[in-house]
C-alpha atoms as a PDB file:
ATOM      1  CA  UNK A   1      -8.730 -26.917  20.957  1.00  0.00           C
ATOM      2  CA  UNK A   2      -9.013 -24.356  23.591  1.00  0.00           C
ATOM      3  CA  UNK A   3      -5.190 -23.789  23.366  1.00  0.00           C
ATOM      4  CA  UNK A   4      -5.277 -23.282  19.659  1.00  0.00           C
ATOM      5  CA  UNK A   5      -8.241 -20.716  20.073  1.00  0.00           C
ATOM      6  CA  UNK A   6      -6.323 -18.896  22.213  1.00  0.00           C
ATOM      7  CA  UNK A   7      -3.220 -18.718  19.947  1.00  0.00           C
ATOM      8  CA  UNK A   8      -5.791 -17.651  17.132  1.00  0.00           C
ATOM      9  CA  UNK A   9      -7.229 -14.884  19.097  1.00  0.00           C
ATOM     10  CA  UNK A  10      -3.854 -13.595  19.877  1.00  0.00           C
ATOM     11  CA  UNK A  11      -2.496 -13.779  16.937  1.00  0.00           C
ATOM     12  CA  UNK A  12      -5.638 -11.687  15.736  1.00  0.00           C
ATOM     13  CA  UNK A  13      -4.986  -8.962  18.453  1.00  0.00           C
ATOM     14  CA  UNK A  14      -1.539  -8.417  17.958  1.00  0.00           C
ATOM     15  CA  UNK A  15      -2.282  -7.991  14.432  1.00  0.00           C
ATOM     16  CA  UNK A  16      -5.440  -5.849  15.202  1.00  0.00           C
ATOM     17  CA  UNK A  17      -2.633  -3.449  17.194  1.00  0.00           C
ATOM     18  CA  UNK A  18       0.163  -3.627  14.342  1.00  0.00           C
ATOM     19  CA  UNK A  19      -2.486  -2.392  11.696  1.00  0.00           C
ATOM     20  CA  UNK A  20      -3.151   0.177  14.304  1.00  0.00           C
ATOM     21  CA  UNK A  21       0.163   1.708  14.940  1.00  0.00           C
ATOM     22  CA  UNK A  22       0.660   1.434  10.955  1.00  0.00           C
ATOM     23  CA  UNK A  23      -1.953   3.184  10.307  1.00  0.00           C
ATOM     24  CA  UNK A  24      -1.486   6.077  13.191  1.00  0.00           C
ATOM     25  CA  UNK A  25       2.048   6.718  11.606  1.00  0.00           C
ATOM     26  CA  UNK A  26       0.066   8.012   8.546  1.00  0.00           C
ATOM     27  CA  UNK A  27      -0.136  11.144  11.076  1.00  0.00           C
ATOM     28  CA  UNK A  28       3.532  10.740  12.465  1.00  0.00           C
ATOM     29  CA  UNK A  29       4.408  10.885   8.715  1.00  0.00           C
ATOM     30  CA  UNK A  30       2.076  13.992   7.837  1.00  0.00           C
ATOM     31  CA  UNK A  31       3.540  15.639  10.915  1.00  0.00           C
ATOM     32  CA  UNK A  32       6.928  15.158   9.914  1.00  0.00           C
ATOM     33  CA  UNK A  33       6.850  17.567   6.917  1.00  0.00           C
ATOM     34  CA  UNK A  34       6.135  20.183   8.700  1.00  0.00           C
ATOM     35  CA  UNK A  35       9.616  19.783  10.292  1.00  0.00           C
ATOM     36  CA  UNK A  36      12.024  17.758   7.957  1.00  0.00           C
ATOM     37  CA  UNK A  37      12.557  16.571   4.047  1.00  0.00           C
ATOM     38  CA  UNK A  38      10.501  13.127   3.370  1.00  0.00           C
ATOM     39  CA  UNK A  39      13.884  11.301   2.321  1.00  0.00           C
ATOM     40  CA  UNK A  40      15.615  12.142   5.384  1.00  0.00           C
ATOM     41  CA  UNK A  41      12.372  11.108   7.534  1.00  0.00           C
ATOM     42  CA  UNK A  42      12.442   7.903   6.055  1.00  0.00           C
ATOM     43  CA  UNK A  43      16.406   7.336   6.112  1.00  0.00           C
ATOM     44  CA  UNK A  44      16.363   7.719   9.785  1.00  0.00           C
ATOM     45  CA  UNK A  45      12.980   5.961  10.548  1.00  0.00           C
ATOM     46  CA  UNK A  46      14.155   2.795   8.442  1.00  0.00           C
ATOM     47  CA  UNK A  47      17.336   2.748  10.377  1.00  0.00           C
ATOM     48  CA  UNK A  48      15.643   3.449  13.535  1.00  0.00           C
ATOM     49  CA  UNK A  49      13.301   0.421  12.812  1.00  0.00           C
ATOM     50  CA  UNK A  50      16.555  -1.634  11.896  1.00  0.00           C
ATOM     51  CA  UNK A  51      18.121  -1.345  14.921  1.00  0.00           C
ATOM     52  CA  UNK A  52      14.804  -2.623  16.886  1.00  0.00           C
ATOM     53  CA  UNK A  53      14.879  -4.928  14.544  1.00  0.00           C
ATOM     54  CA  UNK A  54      18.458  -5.666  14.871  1.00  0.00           C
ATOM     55  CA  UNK A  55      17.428  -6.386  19.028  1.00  0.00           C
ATOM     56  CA  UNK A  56      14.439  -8.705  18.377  1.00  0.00           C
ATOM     57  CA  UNK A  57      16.630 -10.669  16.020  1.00  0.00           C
ATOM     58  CA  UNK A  58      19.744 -10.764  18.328  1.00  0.00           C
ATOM     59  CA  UNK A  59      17.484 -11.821  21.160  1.00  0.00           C
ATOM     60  CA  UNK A  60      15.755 -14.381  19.353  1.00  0.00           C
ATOM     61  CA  UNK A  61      19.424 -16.139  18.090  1.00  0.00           C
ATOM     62  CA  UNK A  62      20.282 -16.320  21.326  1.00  0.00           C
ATOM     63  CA  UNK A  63      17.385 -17.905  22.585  1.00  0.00           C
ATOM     64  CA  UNK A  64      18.156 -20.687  20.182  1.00  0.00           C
ATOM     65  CA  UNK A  65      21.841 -21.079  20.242  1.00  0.00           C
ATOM     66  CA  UNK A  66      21.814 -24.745  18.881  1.00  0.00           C
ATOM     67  CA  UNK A  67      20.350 -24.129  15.432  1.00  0.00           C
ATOM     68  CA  UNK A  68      22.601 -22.866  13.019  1.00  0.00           C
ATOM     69  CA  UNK A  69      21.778 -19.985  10.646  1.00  0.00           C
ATOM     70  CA  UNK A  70      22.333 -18.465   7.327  1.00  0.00           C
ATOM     71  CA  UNK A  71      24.047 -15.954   8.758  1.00  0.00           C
ATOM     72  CA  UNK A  72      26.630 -17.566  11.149  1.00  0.00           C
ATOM     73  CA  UNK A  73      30.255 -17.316  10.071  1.00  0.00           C
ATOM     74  CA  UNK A  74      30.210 -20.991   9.735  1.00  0.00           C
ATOM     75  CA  UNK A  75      28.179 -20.643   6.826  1.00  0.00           C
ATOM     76  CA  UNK A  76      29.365 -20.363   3.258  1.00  0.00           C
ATOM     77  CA  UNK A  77      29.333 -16.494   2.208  1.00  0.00           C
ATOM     78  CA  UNK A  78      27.196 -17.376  -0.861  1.00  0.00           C
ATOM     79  CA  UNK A  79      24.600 -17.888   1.267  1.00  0.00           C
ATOM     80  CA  UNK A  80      24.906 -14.557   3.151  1.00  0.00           C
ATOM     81  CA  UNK A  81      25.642 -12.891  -0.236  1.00  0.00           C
ATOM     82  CA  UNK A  82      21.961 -14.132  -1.189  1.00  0.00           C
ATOM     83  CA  UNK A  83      20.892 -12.610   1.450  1.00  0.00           C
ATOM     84  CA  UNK A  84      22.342  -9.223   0.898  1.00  0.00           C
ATOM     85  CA  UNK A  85      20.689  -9.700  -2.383  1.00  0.00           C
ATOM     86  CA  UNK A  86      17.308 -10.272  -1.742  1.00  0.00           C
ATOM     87  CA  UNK A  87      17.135  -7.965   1.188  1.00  0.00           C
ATOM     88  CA  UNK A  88      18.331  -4.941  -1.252  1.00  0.00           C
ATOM     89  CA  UNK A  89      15.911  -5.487  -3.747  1.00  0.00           C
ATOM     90  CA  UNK A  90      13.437  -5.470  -0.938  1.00  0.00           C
ATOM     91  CA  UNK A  91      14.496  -2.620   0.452  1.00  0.00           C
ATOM     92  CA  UNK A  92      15.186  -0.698  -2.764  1.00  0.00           C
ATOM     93  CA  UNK A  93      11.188  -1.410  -3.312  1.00  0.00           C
ATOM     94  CA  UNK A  94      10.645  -0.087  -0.032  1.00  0.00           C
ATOM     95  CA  UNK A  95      12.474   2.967  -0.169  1.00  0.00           C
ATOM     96  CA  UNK A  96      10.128   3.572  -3.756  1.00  0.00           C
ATOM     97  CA  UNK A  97       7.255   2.993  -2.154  1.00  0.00           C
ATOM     98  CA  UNK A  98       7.751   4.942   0.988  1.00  0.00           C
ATOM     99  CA  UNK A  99       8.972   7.584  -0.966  1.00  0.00           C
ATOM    100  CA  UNK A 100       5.717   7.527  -2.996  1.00  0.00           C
ATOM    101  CA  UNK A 101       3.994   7.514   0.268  1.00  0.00           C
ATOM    102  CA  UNK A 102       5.999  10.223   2.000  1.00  0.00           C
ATOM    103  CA  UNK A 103       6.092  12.959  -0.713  1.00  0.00           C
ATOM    104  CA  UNK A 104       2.213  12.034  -1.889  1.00  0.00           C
ATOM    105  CA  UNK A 105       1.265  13.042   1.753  1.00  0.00           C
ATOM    106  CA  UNK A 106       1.983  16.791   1.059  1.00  0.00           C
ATOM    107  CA  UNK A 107      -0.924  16.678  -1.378  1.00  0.00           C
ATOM    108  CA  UNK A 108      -3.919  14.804  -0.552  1.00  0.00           C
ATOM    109  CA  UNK A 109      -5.162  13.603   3.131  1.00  0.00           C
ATOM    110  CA  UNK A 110      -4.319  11.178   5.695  1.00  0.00           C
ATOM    111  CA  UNK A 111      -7.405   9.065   5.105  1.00  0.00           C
ATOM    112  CA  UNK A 112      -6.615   8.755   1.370  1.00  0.00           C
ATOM    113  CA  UNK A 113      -3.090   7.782   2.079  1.00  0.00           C
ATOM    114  CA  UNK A 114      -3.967   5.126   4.408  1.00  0.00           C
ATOM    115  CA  UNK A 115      -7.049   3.701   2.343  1.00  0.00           C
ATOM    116  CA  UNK A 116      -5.213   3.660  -0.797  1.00  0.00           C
ATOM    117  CA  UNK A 117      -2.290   2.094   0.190  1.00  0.00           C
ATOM    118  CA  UNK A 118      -4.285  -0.917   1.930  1.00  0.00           C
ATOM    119  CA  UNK A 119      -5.234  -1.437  -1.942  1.00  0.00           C
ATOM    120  CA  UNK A 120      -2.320  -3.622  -1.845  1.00  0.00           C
ATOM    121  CA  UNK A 121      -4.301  -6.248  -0.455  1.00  0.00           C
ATOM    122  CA  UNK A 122      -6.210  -6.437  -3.844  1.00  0.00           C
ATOM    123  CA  UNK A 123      -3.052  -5.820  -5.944  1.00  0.00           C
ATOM    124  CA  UNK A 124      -1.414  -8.482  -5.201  1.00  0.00           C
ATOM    125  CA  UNK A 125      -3.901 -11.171  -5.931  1.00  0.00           C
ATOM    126  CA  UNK A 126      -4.225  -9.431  -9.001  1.00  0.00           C
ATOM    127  CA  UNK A 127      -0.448  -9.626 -10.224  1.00  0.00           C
ATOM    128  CA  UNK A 128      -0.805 -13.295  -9.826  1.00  0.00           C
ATOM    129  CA  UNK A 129      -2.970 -13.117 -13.270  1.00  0.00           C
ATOM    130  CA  UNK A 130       0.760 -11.862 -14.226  1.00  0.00           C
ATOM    131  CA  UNK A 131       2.397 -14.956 -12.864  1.00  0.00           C
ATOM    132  CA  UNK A 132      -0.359 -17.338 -13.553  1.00  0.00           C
ATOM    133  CA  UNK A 133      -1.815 -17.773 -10.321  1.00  0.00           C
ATOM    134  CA  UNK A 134      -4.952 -19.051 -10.653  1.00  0.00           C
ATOM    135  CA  UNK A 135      -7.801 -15.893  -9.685  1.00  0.00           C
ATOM    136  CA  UNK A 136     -11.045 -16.606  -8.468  1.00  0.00           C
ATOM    137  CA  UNK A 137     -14.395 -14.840  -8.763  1.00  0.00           C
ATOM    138  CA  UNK A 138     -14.172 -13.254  -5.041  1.00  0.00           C
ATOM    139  CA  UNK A 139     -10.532 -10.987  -6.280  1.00  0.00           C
ATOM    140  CA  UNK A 140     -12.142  -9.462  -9.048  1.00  0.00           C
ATOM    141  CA  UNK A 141     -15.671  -8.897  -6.931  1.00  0.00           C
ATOM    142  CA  UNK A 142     -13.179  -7.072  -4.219  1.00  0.00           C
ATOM    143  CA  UNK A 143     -10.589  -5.161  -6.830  1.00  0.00           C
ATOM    144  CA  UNK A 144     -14.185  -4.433  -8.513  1.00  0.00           C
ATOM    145  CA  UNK A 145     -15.226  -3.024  -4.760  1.00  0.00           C
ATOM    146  CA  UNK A 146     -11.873  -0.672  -4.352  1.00  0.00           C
ATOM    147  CA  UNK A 147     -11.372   0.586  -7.703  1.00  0.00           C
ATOM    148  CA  UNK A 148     -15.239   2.179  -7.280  1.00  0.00           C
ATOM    149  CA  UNK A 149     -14.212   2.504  -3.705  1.00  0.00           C
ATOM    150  CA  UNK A 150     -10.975   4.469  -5.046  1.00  0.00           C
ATOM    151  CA  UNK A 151     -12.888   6.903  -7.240  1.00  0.00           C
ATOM    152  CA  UNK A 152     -15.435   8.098  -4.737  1.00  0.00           C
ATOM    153  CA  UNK A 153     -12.804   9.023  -2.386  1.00  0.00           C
ATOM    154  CA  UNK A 154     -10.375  10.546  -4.809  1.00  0.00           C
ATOM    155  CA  UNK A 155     -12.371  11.974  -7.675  1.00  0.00           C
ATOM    156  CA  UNK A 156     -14.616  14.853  -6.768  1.00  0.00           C
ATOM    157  CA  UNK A 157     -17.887  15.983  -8.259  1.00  0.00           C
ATOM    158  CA  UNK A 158     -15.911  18.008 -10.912  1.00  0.00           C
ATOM    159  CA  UNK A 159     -13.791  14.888 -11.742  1.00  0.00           C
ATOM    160  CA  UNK A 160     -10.469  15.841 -10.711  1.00  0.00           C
ATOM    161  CA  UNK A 161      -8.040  13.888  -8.309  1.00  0.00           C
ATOM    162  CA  UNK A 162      -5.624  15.021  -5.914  1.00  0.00           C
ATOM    163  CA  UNK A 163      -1.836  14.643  -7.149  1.00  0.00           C
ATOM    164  CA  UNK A 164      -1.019  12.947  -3.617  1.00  0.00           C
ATOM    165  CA  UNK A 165      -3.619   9.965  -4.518  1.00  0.00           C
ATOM    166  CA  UNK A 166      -1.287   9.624  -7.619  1.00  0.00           C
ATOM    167  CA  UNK A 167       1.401   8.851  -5.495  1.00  0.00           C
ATOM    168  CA  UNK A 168      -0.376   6.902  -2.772  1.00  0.00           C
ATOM    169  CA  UNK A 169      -1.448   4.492  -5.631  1.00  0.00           C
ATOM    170  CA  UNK A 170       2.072   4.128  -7.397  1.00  0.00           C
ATOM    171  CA  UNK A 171       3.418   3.275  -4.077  1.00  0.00           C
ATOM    172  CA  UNK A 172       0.854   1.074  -3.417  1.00  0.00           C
ATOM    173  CA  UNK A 173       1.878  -0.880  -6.527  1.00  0.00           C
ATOM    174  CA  UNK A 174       5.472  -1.083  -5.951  1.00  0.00           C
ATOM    175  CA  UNK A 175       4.644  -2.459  -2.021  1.00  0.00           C
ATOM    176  CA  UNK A 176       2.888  -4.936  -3.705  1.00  0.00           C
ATOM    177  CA  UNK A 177       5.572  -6.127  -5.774  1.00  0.00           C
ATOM    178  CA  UNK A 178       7.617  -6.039  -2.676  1.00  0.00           C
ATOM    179  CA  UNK A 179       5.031  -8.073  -0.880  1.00  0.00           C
ATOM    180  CA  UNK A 180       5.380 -11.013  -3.580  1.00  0.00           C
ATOM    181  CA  UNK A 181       8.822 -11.433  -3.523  1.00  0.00           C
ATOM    182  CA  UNK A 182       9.063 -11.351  -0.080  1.00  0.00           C
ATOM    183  CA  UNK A 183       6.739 -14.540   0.113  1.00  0.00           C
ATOM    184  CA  UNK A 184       9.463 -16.459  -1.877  1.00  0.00           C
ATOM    185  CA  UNK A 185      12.313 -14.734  -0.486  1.00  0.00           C
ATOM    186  CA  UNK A 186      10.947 -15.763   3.349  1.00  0.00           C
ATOM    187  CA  UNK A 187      11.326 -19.473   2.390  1.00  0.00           C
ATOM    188  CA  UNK A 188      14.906 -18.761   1.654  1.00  0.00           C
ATOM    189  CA  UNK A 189      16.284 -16.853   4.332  1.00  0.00           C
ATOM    190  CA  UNK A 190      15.341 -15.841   8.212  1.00  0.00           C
ATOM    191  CA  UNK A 191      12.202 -13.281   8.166  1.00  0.00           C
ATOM    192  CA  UNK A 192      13.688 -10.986  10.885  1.00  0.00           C
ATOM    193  CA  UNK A 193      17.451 -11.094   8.894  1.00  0.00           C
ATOM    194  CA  UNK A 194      16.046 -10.414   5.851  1.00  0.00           C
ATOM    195  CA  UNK A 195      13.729  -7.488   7.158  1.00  0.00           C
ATOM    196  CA  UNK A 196      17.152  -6.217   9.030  1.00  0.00           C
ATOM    197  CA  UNK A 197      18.553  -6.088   5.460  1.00  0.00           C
ATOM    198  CA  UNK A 198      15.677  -4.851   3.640  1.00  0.00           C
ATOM    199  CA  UNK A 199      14.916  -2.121   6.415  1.00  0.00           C
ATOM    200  CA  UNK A 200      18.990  -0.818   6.049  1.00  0.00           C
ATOM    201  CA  UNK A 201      19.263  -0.819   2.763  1.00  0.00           C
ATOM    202  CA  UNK A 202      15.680   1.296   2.517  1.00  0.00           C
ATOM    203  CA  UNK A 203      17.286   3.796   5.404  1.00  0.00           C
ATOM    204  CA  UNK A 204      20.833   4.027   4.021  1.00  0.00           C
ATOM    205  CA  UNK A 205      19.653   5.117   0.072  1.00  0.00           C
ATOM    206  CA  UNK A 206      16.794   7.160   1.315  1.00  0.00           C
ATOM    207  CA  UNK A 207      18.998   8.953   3.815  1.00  0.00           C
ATOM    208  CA  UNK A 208      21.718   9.165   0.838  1.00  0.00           C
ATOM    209  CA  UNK A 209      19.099  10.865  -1.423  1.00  0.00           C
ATOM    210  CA  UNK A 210      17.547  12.722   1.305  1.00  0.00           C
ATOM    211  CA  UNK A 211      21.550  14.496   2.410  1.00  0.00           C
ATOM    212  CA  UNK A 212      21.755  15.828  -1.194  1.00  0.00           C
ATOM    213  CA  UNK A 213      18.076  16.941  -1.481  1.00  0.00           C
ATOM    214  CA  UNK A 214      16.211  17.918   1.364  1.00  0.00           C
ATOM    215  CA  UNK A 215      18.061  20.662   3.622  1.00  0.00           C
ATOM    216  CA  UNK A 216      19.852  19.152   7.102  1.00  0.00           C
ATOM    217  CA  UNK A 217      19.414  21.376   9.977  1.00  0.00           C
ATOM    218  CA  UNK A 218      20.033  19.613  13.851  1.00  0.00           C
ATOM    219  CA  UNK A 219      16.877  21.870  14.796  1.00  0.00           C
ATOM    220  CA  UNK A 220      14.995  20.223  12.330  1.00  0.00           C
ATOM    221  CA  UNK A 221      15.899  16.620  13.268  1.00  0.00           C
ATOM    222  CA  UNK A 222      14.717  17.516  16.822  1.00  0.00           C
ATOM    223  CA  UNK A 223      11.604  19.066  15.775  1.00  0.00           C
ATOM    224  CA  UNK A 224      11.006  15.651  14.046  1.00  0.00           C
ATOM    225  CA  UNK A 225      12.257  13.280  16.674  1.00  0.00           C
ATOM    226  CA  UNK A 226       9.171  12.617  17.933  1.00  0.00           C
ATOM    227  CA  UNK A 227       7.840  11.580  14.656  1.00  0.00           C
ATOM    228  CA  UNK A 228      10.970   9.765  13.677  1.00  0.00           C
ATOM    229  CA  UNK A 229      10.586   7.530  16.659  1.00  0.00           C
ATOM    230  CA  UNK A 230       7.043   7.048  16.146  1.00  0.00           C
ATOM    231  CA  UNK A 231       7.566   6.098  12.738  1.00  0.00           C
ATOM    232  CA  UNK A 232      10.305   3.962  12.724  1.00  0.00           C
ATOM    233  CA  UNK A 233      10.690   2.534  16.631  1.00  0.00           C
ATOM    234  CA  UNK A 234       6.773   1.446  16.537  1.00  0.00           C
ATOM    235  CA  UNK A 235       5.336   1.859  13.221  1.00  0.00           C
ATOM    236  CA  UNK A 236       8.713  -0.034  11.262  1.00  0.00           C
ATOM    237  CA  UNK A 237      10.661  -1.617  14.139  1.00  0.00           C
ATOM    238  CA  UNK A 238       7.812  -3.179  16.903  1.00  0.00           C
ATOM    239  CA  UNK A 239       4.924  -3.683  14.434  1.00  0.00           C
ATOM    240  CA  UNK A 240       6.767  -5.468  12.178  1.00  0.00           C
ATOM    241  CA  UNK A 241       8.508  -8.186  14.873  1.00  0.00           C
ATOM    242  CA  UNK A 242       4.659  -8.005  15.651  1.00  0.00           C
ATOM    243  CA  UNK A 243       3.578  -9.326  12.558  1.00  0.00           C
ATOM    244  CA  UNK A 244       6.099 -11.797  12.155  1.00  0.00           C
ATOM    245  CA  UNK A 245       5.510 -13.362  15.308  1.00  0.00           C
ATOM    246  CA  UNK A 246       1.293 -13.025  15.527  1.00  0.00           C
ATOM    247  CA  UNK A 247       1.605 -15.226  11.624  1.00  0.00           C
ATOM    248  CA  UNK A 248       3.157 -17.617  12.865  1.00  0.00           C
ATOM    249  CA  UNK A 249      -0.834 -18.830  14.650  1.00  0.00           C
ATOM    250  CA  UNK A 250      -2.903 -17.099  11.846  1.00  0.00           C
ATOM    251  CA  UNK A 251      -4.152 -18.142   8.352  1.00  0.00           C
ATOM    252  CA  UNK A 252      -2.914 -16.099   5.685  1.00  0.00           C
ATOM    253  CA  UNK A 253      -6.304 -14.227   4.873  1.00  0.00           C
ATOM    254  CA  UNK A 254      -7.258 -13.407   7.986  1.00  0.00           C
ATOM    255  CA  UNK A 255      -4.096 -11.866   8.479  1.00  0.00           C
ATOM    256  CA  UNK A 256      -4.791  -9.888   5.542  1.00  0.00           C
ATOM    257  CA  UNK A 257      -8.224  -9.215   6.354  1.00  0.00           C
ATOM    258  CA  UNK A 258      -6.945  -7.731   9.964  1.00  0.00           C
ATOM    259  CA  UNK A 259      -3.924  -5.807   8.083  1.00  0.00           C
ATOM    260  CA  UNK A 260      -6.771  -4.048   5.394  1.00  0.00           C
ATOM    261  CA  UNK A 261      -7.801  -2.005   8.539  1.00  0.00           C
ATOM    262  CA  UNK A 262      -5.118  -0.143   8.505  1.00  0.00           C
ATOM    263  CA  UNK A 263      -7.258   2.435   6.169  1.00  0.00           C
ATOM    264  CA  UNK A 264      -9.567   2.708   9.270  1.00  0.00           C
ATOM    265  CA  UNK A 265      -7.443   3.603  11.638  1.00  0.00           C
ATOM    266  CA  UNK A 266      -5.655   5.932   8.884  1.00  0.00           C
ATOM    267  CA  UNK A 267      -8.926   8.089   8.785  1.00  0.00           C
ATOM    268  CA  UNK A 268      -9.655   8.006  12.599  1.00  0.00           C
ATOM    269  CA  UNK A 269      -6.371   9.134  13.618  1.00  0.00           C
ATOM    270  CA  UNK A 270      -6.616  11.453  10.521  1.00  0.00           C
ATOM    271  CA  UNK A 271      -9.823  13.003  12.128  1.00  0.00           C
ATOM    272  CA  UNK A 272      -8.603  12.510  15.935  1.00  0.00           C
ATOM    273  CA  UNK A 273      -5.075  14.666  15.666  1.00  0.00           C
ATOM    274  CA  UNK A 274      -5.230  16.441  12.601  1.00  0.00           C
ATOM    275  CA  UNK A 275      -9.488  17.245  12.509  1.00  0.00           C
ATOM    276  CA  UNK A 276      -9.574  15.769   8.835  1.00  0.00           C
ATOM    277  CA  UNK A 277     -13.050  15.546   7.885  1.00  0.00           C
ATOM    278  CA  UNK A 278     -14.373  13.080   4.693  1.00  0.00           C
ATOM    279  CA  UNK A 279     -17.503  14.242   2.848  1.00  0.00           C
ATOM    280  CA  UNK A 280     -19.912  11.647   2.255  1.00  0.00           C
ATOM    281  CA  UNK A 281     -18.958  10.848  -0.973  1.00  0.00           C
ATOM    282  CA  UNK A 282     -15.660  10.387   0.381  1.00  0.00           C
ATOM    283  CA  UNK A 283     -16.715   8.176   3.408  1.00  0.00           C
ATOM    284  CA  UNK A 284     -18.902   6.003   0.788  1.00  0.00           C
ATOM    285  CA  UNK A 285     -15.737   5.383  -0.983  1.00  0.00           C
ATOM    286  CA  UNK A 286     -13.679   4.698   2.162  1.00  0.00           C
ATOM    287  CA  UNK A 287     -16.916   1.965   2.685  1.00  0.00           C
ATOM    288  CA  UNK A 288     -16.439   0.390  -0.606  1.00  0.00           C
ATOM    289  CA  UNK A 289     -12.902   0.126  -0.315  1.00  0.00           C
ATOM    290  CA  UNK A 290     -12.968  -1.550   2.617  1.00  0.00           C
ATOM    291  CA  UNK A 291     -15.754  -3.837   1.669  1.00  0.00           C
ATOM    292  CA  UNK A 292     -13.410  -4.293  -1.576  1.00  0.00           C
ATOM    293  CA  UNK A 293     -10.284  -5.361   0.370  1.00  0.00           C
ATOM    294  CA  UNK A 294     -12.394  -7.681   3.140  1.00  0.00           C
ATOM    295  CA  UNK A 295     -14.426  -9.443  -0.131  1.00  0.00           C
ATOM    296  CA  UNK A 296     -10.626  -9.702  -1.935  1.00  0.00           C
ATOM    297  CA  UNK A 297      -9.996 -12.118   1.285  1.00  0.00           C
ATOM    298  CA  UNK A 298     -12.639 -13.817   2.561  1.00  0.00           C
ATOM    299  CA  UNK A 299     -14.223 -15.501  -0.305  1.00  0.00           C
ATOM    300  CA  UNK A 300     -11.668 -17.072  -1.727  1.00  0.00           C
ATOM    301  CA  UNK A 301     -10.959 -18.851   1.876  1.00  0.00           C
ATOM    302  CA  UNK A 302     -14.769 -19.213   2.109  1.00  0.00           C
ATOM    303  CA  UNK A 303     -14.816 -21.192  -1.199  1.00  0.00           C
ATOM    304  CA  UNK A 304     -12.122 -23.121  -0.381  1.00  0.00           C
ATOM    305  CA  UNK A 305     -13.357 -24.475   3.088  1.00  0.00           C
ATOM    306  CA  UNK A 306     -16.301 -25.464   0.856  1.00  0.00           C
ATOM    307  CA  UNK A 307     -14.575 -27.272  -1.587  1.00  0.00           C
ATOM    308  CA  UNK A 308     -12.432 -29.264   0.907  1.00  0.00           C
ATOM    309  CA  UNK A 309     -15.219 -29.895   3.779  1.00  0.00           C
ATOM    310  CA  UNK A 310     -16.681 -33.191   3.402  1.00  0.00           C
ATOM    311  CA  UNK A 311     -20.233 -33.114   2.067  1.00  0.00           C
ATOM    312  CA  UNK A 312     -23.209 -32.434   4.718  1.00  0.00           C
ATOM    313  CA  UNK A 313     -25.548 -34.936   3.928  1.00  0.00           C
ATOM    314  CA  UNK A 314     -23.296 -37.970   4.237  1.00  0.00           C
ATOM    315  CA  UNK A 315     -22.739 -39.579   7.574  1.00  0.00           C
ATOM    316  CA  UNK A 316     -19.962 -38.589   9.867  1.00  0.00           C
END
């Protein structure tokens, strides 16, 4: 027991310090405007992130040298072409989303961007009505939560909304679509192969779109290099292995629970590095939201250890 409430704690501070650095590089990513196009910013932080990626995964083959993969040459090239597949729709979501994300940032603040985007912890619950998931009573309490969450923070007293929230919410649906096919494409393939894929394929077409559209200067990629490694060495390349190796000890809920406080530290660093302030209107909608996303996760896993717990009054 005392072994397996260590791994639990553990797993719940390495995931406490991925939602960190993810939401920090809300900053990293403001900064970066200031210096170089949002395509090319994400083209080279996605293929920074894939070559960290590309280590963790090499590493971890090796330390398992008698269990064959999908992707050894022994293997039939369907299998890698399936691969390829999934990992490039993945990544072609990605590179929407993160574009969303990127470009929105020029027009509304860091807190917004980082508490709207965690909205994909209610989203994607909610597309399950689309698929027929069954949805209980605790989803629509918490997308209930956010979406009143949502307006305090965007919608001022003279009921306009910033343009950037827009886009922060647009991405926030397309990462959510990206998060539910990657939790059938994981069953299929290797988690850190098909994030190597997904993570190329995201750099290569942003840095494609981001060569014909945003202007390339050397000065300006060195300006940015801070950023860029920020961004894609921690934020895509470390705190990703991170999360793939602190779920392997941690329920599904709690891990989105932990990952929904990435909006937090979104607004802190927001106010630490840039001096952001929130109104209280706006920090009453950052509240709700959070209470929204938190709610969204723990009472359906509440409700469920109720229904499968044995009943109190009978005898052990």
């Amino acid at each position: 027991m005392k072994t397996a409430t260590r791994q639990h704690l553990r797993a719940n501070l390495l995931m406490l310090v991925a939602a960190m650095i993810w939401g920090s590089a809300f900053v990293a990513q403001r900064l970066s405007l200031d210096a170089i196009g949002p395509f090319l910013f994400t083209g080279l932080r996605f293929l920074l992130g894939a070559v960290v990626v590309l280590i963790v995964w090499s590493l971890a083959r090796r330390r398992k040298p008698g269990i064959p993969t999908e992707t050894t040459p022994a293997v039939a090239v369907s299998i890698g072409r399936k691969l390829w597949r999934d990992g490039a729709l993945l990544g072609l979501l990605v590179a929407v989303s993160i574009s969303c994300q990127q470009i929105g940032l020029q027009y509304t603040k860091v807190a917004n961007a980082g508490f709207i985007s965690s909205l994909y912890v209610v989203i994607v619950p909610l597309m399950g009505v689309v698929l027929r998931h069954q949805t209980g009573l605790g989803v629509w309490l918490g997308a209930t939560l956010a979406a009143l969450g949502m307006y305090f923070l965007s919608v001022d007293e003279h009921f306009s909304i910033l343009y950037g929230d827009w886009l922060q919410l647009a991405g926030a649906i397309v990462i959510s679509a990206q998060v539910v096919l990657v939790s059938r494409f994981a069953r299929r393939h290797d988690p850190l192969a098909l994030a190597l894929v997904q993570f190329v394929v995201c750099g290569v077409v942003s840095l494609v779109i981001g060569l014909a559209v945003d202007p390339l200067r050397l000065t300006d990629i060195v300006r940015a290099a801070p950023t860029i490694l920020y961004g894609g060495a921690l934020s895509v390349g470390v705190a990703y292995t991170i999360q793939v190796v602190a779920q392997k000890d941690a329920a599904p809920a709690h891990a989105a629970v932990i990952f929904s406080m990435e909006g937090v530290f979104a607004a802190l660093a927001g106010w630490l590095v840039l001096g952001e302030t929130l109104a209280a209107r706006a920090m009453l909608g950052c509240a709700l939201m959070l209470a929204g996303l938190i709610v969204c996760q723990v009472m359906p896993m509440w409700s469920g250890r109720r229904q499968v717990s044995p009943d109190s009054a009978e005898p052990a």
